[in-house]
Protein backbone atom coordinates (compact mmCIF):
# COMPACT_ATOMS: atom_id res chain seq x y z
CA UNK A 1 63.39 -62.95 -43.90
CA UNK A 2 66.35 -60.40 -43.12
CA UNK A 3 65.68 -57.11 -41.53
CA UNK A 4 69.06 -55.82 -43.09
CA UNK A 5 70.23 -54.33 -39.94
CA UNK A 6 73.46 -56.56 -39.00
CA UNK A 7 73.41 -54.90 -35.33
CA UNK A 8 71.82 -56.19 -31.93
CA UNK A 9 71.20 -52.89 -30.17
CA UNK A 10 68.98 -52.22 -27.18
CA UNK A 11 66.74 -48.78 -26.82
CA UNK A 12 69.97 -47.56 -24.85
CA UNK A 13 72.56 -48.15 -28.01
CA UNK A 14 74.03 -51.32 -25.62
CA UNK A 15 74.91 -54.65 -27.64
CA UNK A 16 71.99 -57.07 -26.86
CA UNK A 17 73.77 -60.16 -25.02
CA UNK A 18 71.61 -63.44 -24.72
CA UNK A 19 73.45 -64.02 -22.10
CA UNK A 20 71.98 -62.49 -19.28
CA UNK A 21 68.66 -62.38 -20.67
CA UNK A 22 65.48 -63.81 -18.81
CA UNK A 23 64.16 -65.20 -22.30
CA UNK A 24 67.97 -67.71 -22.81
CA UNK A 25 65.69 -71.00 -21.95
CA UNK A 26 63.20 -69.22 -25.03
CA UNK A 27 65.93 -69.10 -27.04
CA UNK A 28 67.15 -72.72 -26.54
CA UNK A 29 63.31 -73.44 -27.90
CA UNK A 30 62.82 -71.35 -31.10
CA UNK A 31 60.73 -69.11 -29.20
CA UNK A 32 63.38 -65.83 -29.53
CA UNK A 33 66.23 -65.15 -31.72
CA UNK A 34 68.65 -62.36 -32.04
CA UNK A 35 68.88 -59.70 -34.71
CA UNK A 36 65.49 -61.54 -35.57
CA UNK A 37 62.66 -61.97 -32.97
CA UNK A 38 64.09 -60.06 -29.99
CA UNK A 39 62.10 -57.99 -27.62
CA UNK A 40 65.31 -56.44 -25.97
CA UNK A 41 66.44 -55.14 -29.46
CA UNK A 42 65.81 -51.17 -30.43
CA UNK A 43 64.25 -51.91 -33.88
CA UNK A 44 60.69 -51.62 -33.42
CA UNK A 45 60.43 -55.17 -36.29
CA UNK A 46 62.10 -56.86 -33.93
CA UNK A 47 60.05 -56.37 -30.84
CA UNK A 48 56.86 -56.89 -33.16
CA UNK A 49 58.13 -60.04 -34.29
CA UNK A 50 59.20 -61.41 -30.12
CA UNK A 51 55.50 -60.88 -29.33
CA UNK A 52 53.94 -62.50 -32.30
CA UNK A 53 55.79 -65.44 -31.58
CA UNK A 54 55.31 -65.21 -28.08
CA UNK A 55 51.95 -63.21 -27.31
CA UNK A 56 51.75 -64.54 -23.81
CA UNK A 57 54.62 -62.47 -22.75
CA UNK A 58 53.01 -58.93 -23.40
CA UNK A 59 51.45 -58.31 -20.06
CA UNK A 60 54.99 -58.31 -18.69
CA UNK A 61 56.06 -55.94 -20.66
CA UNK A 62 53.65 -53.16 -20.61
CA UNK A 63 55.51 -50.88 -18.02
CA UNK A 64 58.72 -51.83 -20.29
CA UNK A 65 60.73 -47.95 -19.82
CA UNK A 66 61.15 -48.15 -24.08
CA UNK A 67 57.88 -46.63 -25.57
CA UNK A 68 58.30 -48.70 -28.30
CA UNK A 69 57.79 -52.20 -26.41
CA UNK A 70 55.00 -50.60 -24.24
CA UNK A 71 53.57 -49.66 -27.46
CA UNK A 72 53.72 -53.20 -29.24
CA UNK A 73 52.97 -55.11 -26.30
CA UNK A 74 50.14 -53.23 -26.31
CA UNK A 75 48.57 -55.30 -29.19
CA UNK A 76 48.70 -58.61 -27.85
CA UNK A 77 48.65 -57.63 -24.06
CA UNK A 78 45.20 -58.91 -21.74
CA UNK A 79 42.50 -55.80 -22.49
CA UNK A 80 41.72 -55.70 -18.96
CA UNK A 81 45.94 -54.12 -18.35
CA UNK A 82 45.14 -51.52 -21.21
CA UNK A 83 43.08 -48.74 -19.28
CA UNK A 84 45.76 -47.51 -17.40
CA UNK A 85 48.12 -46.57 -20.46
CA UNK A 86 45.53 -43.98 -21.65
CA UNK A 87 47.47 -41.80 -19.45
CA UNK A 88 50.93 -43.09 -20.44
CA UNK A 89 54.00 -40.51 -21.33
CA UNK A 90 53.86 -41.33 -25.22
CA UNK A 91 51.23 -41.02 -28.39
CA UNK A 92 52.41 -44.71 -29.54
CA UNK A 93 51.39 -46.21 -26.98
CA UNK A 94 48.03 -44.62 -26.05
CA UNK A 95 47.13 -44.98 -29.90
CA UNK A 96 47.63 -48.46 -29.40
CA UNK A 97 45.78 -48.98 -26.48
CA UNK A 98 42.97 -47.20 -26.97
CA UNK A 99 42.49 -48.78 -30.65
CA UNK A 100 41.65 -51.79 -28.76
CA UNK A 101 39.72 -50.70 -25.89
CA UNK A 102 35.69 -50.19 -26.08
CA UNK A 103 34.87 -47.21 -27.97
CA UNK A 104 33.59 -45.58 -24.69
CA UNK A 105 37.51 -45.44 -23.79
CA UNK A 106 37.88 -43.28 -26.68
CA UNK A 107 36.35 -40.29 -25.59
CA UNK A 108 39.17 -40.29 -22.72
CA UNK A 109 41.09 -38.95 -25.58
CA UNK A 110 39.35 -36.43 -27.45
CA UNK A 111 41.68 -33.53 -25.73
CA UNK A 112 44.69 -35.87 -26.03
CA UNK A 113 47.73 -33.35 -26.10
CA UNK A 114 49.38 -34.90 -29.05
CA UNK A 115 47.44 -34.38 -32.77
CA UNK A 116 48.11 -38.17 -34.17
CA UNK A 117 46.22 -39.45 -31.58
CA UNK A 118 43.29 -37.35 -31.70
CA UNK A 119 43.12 -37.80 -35.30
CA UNK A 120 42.71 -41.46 -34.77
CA UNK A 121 40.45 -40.85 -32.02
CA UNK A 122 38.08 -38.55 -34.66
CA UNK A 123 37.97 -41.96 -36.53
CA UNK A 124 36.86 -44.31 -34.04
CA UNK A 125 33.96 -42.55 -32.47
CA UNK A 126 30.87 -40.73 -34.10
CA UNK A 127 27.64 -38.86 -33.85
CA UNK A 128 27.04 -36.75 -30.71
CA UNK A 129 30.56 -37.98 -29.63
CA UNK A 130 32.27 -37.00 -32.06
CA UNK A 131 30.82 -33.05 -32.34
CA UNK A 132 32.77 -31.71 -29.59
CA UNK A 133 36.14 -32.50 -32.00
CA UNK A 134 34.30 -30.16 -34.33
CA UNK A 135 36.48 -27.01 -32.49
CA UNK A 136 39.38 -29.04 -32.08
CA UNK A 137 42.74 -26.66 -32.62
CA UNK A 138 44.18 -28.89 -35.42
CA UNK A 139 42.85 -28.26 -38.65
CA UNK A 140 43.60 -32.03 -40.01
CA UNK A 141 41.83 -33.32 -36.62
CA UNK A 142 38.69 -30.84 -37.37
CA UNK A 143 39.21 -32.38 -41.03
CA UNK A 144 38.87 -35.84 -40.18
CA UNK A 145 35.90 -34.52 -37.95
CA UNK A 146 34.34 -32.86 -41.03
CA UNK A 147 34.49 -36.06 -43.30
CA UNK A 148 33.07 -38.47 -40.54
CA UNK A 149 30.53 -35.73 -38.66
CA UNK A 150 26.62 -36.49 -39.45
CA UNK A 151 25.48 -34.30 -42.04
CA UNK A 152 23.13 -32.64 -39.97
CA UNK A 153 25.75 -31.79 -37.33
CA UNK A 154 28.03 -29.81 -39.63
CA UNK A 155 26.37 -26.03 -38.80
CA UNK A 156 29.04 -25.39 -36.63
CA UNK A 157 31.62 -26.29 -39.07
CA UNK A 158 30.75 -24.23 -41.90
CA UNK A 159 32.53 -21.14 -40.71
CA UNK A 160 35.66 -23.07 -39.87
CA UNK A 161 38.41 -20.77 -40.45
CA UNK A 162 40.61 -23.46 -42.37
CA UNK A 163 39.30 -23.49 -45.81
CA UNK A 164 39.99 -27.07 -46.98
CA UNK A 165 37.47 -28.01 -43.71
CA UNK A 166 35.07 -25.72 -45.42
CA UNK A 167 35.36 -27.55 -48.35
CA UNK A 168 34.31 -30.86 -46.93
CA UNK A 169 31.78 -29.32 -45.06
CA UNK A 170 30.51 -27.49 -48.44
CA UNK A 171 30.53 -31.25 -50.09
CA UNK A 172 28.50 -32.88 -47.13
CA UNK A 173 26.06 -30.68 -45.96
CA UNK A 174 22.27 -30.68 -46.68
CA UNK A 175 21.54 -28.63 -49.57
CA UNK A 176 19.44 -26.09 -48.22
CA UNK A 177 22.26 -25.07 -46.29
CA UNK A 178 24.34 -24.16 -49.19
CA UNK A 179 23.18 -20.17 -49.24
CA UNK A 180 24.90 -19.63 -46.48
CA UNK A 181 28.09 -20.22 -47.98
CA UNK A 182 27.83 -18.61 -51.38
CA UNK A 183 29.90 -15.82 -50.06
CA UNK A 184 33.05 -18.12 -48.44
CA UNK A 185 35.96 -15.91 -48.66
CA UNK A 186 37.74 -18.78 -50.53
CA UNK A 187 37.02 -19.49 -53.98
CA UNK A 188 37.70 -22.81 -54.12
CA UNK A 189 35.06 -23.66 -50.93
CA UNK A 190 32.52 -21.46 -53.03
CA UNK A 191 33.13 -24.04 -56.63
CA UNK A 192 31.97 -26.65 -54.11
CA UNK A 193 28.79 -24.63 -53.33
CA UNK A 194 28.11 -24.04 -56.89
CA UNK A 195 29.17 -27.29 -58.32
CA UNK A 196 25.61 -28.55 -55.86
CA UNK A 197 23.16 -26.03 -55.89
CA UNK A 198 20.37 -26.12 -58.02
CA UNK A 199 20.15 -23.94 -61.50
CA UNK A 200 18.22 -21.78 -60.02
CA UNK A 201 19.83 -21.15 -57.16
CA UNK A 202 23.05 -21.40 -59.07
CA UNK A 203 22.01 -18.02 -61.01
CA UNK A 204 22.77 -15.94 -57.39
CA UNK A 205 26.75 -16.52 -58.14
CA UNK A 206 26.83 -15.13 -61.54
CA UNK A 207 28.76 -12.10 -60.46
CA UNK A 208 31.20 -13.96 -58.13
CA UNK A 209 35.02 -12.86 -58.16
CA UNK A 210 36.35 -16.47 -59.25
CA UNK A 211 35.70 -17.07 -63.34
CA UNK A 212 35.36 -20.95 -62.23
CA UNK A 213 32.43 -19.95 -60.28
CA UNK A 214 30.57 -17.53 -62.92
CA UNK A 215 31.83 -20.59 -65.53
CA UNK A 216 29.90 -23.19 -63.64
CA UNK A 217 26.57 -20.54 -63.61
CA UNK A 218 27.25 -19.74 -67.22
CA UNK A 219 26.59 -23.62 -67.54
CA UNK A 220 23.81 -24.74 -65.45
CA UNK A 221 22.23 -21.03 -64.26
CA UNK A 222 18.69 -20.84 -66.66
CA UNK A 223 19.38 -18.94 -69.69
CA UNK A 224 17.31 -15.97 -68.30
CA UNK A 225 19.91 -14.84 -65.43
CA UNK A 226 23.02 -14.99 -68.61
CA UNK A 227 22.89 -11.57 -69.71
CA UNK A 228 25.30 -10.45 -67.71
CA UNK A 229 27.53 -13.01 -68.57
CA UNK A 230 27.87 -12.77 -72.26
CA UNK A 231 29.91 -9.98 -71.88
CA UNK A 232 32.04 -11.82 -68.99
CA UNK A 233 35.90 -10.85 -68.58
CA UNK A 234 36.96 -14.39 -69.03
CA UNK A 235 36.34 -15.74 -72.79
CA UNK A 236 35.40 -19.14 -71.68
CA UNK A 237 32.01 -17.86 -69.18
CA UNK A 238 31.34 -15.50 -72.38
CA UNK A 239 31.48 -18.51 -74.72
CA UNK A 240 29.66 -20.42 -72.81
CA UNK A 241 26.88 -18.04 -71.85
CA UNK A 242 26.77 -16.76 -75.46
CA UNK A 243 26.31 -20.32 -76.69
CA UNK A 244 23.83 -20.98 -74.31
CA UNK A 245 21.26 -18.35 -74.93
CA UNK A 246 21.92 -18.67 -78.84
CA UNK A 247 20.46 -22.37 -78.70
CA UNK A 248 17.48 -21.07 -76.24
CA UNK A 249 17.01 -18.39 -78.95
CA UNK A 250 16.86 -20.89 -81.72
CA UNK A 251 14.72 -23.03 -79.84
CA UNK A 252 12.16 -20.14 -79.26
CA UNK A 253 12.44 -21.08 -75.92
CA UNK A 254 13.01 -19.14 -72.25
CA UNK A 255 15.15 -22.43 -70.38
């Protein structure tokens, strides 16, 4: 299989020579092969090919000055070399590290400087762990956070100044929570609310701002809490509300 790069070029931009290399007698065996299998070369395919072939040689390799072999050797290097690379100059290769480390390592890396990594931490570890990511300054991090948090744990979530957090949390969190968001200043966050609280509870949105909101009422809200609807701005809530209490009306009925 080609790479389609026809160059040889080490992290530096320097031609790779075989040469002078200290894998040559590798070569001679299979074990290496230029523009192929090289772990001197700059293309990251390259260097993840050397080490497949020759997983053994990873330790060495692991205070390699090119993030990117630090990084790869990473995968294949002895678990007990890993723990000092949490604190190494580069995202790649902390990721890498710590995705293969005990979990416990993980929390090493909930303040990690750099977002990526802190996103991947939010999806390793959980529970009690994991709440202290709840405040973390990246939205997508606290995102993550919201999606994988324990229902139970999202309070502190639910006025989360990003909205598309508040959404998740809206989705996930126990239903006699819900009242307390009814009033999000996004619309969107309060069609999640509405879209899961009960009928009855559903009727305390009917004069909301957003016609998706008073549309969902107009549909589920018991006929009793309509009126005010059937003379909504928006013709769909008014046809739907209007429908509604006709067939409650021709039913003799009050639901």
């Amino acid at each position: 299989m080609s790479d389609d790069i026809d160059e040889a070029l080490d992290w530096q931009g320097n031609q790779v020579d075989c040469a002078g290399c200290a894998h040559l007698a590798l070569n001679g065996t299979g074990g290496c092969r230029i523009r192929h299998a090289c772990v001197n070369d700059r293309y990251a395919r390259r260097i993840d090919r050397f080490f497949n072939w020759n997983p053994g040689l990873a330790d060495g390799y692991l205070g390699h000055p090119h993030f990117e072999v630090r990084a790869i050797a990473a995968r294949s290097a002895n678990l007990f070399l890993l723990p000092p690379l949490l604190d190494d100059a580069d995202e790649t290769v902390r990721w890498n590290v710590v995705r293969r480390l005990p979990k416990r390592y993980a929390l090493q890396l909930r303040k990690d400087p750099h977002r990526e990594v802190r996103m991947r931490v939010a999806t390793l570890i959980e529970g009690d762990e994991l709440l202290p990511m709840a405040g973390d300054q990246d939205y997508y991090v606290r995102l993550v956070v919201a999606r994988r948090l324990s229902p139970l744990l999202l309070s502190r979530m639910i006025n989360d100044e990003e909205a598309e957090v508040r959404r998740v949390v809206a989705r996930r969190v126990p239903d006699e929570w819900l009242l307390g968001m009814i009033n999000d200043r996004d619309a969107a966050v309060r069609l999640e609310v509405a879209q899961r609280l009960s009928p009855e509870r559903l009727a305390l949105m009917r004069r909301d701002p957003d016609w998706r909101i008073r549309y969902e009422v107009a549909s589920r809200a018991p006929t009793g809490e309509l009126t005010a609807l059937v003379e909504d701005q928006d013709s769909l809530v008014r046809e739907v509300a209007r429908s509604r209490i006709a067939v409650r009306l021709e039913r003799g009925t009050g639901t």
